[in-house]
C-alpha atoms as a PDB file:
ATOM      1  CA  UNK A   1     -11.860  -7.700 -12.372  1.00  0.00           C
ATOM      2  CA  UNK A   2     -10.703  -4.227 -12.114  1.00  0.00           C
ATOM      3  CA  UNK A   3      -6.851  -4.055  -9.658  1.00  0.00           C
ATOM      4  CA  UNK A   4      -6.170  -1.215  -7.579  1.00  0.00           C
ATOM      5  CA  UNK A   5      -2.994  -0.217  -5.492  1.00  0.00           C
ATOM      6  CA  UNK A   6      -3.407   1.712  -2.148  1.00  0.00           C
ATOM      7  CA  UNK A   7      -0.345   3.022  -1.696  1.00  0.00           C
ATOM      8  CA  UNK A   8       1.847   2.778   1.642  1.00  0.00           C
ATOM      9  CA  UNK A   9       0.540   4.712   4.443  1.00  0.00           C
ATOM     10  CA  UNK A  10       4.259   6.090   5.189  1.00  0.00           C
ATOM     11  CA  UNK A  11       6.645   7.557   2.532  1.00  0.00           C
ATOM     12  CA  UNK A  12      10.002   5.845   1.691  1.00  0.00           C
ATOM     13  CA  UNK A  13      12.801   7.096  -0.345  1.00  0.00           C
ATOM     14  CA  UNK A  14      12.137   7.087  -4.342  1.00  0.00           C
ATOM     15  CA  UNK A  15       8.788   5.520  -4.208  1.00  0.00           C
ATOM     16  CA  UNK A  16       7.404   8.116  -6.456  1.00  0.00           C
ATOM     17  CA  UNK A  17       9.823   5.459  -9.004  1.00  0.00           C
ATOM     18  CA  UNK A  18       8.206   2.319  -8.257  1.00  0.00           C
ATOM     19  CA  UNK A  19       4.355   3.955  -8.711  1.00  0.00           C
ATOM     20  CA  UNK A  20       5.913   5.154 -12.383  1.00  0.00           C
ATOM     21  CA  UNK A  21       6.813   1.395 -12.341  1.00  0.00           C
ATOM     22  CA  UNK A  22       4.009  -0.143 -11.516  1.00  0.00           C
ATOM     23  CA  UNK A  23       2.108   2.422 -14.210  1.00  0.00           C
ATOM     24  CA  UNK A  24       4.134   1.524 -16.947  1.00  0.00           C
ATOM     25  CA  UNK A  25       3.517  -1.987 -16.194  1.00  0.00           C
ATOM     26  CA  UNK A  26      -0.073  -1.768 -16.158  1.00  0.00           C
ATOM     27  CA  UNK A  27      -2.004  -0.476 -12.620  1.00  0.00           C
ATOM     28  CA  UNK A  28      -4.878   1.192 -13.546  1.00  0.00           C
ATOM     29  CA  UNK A  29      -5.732   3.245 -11.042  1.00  0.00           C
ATOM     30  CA  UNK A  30      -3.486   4.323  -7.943  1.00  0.00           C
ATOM     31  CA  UNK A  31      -5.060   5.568  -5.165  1.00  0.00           C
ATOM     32  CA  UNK A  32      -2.753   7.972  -2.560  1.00  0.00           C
ATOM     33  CA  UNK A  33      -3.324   7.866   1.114  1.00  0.00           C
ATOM     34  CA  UNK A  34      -0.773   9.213   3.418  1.00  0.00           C
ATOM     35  CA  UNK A  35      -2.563  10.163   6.648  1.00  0.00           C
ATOM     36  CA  UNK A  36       0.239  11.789   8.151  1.00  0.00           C
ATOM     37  CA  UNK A  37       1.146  13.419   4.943  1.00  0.00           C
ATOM     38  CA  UNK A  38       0.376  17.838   4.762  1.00  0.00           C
ATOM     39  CA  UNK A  39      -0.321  19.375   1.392  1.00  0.00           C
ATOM     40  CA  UNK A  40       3.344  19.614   0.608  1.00  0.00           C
ATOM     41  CA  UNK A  41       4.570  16.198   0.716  1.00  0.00           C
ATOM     42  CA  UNK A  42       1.610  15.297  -1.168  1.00  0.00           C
ATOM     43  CA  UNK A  43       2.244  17.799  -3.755  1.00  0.00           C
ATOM     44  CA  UNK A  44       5.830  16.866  -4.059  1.00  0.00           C
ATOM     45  CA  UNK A  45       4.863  13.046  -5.068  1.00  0.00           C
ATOM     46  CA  UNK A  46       2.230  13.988  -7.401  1.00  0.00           C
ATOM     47  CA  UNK A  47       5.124  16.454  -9.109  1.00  0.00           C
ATOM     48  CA  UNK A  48       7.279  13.426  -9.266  1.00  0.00           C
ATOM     49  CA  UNK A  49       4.570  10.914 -10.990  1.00  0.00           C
ATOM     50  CA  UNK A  50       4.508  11.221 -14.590  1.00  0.00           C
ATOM     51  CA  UNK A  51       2.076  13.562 -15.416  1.00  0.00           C
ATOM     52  CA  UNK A  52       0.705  10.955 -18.168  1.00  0.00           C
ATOM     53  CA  UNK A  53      -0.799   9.115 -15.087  1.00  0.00           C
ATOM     54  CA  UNK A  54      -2.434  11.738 -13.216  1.00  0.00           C
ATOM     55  CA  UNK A  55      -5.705  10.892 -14.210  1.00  0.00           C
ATOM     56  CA  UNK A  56      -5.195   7.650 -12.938  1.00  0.00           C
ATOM     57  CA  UNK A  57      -4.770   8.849  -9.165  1.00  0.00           C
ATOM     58  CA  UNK A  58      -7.115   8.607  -6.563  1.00  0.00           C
ATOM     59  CA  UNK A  59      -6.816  11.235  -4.081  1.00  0.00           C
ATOM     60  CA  UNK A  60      -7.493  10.269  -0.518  1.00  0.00           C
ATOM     61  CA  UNK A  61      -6.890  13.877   1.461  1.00  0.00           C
ATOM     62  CA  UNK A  62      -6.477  17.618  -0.166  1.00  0.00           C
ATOM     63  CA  UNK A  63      -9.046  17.051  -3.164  1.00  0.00           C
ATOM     64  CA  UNK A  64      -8.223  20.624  -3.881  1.00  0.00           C
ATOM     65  CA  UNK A  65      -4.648  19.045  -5.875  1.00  0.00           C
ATOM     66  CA  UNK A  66      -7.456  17.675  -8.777  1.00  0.00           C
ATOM     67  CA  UNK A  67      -6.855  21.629  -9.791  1.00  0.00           C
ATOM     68  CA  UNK A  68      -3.444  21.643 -10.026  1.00  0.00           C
ATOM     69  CA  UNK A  69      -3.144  17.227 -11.384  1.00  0.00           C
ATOM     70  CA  UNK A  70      -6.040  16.693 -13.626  1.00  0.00           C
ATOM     71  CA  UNK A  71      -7.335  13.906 -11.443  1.00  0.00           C
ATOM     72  CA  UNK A  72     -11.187  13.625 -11.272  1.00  0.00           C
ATOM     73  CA  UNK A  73     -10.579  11.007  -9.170  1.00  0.00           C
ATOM     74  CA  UNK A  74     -11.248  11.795  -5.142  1.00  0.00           C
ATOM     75  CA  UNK A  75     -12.197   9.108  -2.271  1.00  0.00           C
ATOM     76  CA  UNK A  76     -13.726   9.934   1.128  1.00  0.00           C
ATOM     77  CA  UNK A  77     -12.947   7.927   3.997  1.00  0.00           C
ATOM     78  CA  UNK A  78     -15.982   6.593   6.153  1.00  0.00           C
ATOM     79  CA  UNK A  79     -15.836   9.404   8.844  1.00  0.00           C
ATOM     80  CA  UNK A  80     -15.587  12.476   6.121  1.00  0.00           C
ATOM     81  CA  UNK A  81     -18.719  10.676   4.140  1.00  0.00           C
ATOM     82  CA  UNK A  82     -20.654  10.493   7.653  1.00  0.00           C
ATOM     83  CA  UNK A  83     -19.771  13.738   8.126  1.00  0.00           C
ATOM     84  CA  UNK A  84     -21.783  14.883   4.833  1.00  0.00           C
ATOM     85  CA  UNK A  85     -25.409  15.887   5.523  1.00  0.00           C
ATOM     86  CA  UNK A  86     -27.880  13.048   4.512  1.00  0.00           C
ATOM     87  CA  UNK A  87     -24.748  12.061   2.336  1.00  0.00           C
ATOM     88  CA  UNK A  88     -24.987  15.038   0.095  1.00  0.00           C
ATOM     89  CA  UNK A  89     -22.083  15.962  -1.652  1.00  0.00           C
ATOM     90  CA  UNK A  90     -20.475  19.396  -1.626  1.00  0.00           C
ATOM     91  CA  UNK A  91     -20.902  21.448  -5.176  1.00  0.00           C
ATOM     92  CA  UNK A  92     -18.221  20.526  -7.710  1.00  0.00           C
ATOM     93  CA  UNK A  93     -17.772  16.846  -6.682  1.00  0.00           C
ATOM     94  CA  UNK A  94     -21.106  15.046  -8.567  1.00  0.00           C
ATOM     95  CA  UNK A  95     -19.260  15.337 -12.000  1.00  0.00           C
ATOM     96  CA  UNK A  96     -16.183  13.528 -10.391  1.00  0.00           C
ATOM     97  CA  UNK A  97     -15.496   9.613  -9.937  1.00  0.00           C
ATOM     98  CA  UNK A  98     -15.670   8.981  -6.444  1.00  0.00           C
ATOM     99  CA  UNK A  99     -14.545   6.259  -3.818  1.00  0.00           C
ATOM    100  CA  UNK A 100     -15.234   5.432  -0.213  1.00  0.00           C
ATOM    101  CA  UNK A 101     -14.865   3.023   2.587  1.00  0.00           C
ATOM    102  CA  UNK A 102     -17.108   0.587   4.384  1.00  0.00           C
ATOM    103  CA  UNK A 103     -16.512  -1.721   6.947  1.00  0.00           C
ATOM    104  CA  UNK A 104     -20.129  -3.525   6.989  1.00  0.00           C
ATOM    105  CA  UNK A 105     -21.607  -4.991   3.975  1.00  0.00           C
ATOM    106  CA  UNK A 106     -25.040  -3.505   4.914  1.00  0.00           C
ATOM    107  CA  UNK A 107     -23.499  -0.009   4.089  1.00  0.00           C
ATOM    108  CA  UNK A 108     -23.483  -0.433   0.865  1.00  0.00           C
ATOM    109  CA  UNK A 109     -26.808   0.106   0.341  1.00  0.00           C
ATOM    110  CA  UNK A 110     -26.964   3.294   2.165  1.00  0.00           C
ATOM    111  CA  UNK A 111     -24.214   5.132  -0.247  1.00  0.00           C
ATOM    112  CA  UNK A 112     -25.159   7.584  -2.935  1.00  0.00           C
ATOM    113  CA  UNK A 113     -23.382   9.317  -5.629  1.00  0.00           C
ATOM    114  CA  UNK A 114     -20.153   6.577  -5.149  1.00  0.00           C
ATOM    115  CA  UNK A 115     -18.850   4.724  -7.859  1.00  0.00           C
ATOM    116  CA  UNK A 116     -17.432   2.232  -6.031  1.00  0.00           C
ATOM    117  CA  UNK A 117     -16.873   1.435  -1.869  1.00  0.00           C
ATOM    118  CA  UNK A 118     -13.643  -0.223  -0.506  1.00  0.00           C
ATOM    119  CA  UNK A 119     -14.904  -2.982   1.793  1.00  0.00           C
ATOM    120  CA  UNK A 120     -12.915  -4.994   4.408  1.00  0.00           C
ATOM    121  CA  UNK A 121     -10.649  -5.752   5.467  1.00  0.00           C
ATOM    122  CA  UNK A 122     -11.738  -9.170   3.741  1.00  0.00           C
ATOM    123  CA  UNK A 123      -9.177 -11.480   4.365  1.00  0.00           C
ATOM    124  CA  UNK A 124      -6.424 -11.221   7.486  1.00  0.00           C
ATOM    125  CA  UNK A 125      -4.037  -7.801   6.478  1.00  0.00           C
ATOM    126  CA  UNK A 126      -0.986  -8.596   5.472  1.00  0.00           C
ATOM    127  CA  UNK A 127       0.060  -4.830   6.159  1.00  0.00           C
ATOM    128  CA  UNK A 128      -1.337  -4.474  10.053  1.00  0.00           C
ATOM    129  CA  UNK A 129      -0.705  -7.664  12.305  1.00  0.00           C
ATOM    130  CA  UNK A 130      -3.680  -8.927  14.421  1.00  0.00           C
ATOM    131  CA  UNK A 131      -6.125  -7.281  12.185  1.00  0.00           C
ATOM    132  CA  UNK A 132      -8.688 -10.341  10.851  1.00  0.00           C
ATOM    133  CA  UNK A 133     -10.591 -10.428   7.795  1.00  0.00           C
ATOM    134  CA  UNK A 134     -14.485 -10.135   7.931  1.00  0.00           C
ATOM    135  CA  UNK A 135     -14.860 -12.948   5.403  1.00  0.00           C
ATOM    136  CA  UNK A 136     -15.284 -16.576   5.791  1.00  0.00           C
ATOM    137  CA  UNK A 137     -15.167 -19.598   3.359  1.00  0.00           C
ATOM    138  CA  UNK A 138     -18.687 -18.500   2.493  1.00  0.00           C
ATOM    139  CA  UNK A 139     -19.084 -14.980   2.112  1.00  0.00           C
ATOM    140  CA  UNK A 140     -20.924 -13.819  -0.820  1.00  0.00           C
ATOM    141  CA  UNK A 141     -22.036 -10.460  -1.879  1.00  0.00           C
ATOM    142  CA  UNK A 142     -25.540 -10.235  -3.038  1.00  0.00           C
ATOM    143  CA  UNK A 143     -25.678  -6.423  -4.184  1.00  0.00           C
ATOM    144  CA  UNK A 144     -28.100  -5.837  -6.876  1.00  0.00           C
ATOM    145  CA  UNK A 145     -28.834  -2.144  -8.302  1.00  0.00           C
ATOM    146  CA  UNK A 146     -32.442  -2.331  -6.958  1.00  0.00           C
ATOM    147  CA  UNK A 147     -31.449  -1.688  -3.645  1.00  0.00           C
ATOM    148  CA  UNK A 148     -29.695   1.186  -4.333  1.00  0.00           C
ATOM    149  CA  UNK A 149     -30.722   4.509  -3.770  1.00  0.00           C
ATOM    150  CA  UNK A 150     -28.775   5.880  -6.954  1.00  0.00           C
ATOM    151  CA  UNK A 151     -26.512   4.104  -9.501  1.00  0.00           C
ATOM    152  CA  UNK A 152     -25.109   0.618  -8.418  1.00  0.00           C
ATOM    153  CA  UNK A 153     -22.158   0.852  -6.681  1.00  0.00           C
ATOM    154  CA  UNK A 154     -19.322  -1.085  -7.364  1.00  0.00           C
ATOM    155  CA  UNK A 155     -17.389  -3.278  -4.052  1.00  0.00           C
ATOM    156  CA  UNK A 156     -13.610  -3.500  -4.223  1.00  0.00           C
ATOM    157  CA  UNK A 157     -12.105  -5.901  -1.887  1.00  0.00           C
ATOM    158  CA  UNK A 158      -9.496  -4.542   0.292  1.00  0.00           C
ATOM    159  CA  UNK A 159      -7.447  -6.477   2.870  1.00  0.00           C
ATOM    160  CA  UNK A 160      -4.897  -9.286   2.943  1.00  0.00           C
ATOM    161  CA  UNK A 161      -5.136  -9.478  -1.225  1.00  0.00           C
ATOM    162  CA  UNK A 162      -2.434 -10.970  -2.809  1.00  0.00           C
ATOM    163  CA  UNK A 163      -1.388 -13.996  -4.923  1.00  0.00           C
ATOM    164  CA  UNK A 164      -3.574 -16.464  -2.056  1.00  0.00           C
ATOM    165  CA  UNK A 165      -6.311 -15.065  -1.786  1.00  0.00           C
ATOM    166  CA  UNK A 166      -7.622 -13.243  -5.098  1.00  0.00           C
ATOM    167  CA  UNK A 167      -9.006 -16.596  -6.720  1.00  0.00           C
ATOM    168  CA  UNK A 168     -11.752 -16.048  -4.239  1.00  0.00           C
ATOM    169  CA  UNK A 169     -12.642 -12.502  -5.005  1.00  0.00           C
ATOM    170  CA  UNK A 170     -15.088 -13.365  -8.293  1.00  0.00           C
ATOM    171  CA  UNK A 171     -16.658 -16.365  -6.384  1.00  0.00           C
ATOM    172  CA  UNK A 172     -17.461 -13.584  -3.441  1.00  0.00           C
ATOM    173  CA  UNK A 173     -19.115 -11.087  -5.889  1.00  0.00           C
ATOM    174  CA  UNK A 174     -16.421  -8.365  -5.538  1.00  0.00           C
ATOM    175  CA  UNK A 175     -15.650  -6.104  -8.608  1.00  0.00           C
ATOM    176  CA  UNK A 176     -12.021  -5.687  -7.920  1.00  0.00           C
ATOM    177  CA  UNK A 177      -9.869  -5.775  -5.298  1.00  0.00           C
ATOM    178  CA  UNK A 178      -6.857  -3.350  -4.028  1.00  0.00           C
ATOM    179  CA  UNK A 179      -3.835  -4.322  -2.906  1.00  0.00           C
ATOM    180  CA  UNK A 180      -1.882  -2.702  -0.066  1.00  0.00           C
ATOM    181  CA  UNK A 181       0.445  -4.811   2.349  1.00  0.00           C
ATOM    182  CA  UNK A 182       1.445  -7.188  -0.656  1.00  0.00           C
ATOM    183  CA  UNK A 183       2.845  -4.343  -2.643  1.00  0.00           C
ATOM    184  CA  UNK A 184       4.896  -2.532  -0.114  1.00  0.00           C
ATOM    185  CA  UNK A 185       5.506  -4.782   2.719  1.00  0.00           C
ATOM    186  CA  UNK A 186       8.256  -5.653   0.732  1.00  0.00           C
ATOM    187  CA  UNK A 187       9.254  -2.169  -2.048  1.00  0.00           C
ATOM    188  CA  UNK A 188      11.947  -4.652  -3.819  1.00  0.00           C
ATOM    189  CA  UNK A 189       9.156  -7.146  -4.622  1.00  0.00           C
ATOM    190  CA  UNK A 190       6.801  -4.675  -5.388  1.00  0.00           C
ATOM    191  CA  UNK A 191       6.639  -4.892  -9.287  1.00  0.00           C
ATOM    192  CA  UNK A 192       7.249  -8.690  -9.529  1.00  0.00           C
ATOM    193  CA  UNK A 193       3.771  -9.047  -6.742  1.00  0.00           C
ATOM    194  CA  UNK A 194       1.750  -7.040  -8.475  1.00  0.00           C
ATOM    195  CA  UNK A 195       3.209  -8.686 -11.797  1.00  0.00           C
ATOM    196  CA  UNK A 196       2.289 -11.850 -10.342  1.00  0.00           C
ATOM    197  CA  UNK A 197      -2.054 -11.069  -9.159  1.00  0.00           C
ATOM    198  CA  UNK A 198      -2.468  -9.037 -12.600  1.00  0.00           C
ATOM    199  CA  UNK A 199      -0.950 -12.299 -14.948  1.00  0.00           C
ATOM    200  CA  UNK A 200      -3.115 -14.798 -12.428  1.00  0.00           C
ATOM    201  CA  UNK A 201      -6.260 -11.850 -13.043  1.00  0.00           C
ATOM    202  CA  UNK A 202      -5.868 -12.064 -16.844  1.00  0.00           C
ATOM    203  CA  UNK A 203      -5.558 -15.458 -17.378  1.00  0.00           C
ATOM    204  CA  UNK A 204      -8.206 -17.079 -14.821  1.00  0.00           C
ATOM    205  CA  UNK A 205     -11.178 -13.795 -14.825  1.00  0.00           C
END
């Protein structure tokens, strides 16, 4: 099972340190969403990550950084893929490895071109209070590449995933999972958390 890291939605002081951190102890792929963020402040934390790890970032808004990062790496968030026509991607992107959202499992089967589609949030957010996981004690994916339009796309679980609930996530049918709200609801217990899921990951999937 493949771990992710979303990171936080705000900045905080030094965090470009703790992504290095959580790098060099492993996280495969990083992805950076900062709504409020403009190009700058984006550019800035991308400067400070070690360029050795640039490939592993996702980028969430100003794709045009993958110039200036070596990142092939680019998501699209469920209004900008809407907004595509008939989901076609602009030129320059089919070459890339690219991410999305969904919030209904039926969606799935309507994406093209995606390597793999953030679903949830699955389990109760442990970064947004109030806001309730879709899942139940007996939700199971079914996706099979025959009801695809393209290539099979790949569902990472997303919402309320930490150290409680990720046991669940190969019994569901998920192919990874991302943490958010576990890593940075707390920055000091940031490396030790995600220490924690990808020991549990190795040792149990």
């Amino acid at each position: 099972m493949q771990l992710m890291i979303v990171s936080s939605p705000v900045g905080f002081k030094e965090e470009y340190k703790l992504i290095n951190e959580l790098f060099d102890n492993g996280l495969e792929i990083f992805h950076l969403r900062k709504p409020e963020w403009g190009i700058k402040e984006c550019r800035d934390i991308l400067t400070r990550i070690d360029a050795q790890y640039h490939d592993r970032v996702t980028l969430h808004q100003f794709h045009e950084l993958r110039y200036d990062y070596g990142t092939s790496r680019l998501h699209f968030s469920e209004k900008l893929r809407k907004e595509l026509p008939a989901n076609a991607l602009p030129d320059g992107y089919k070459s890339k490895i690219l991410s999305t959202s969904v919030h209904y499992v039926e969606d799935i089967e309507t994406l093209k071109d995606f390597d793999y589609a953030f679903l949830g949030p699955v389990f109760d957010s442990y970064s947004k209070s109030g806001y309730k996981g879709i899942s139940g004690d007996d939700f199971k994916l079914n996706q099979t590449s025959e009801n695809q339009e393209s290539k099979y796309t790949k569902v990472i679980a997303l919402g309320g995933i930490g150290l409680n609930t990720i046991a669940r996530m190969k019994r569901m049918g998920f192919d990874g999972a991302a943490m958010l709200g576990w890593i940075w609801n707390d920055p000091l217990k940031a490396i030790d958390n995600f220490k924690q899921v990808k020991c549990w990951v190795k040792d149990h999937m």
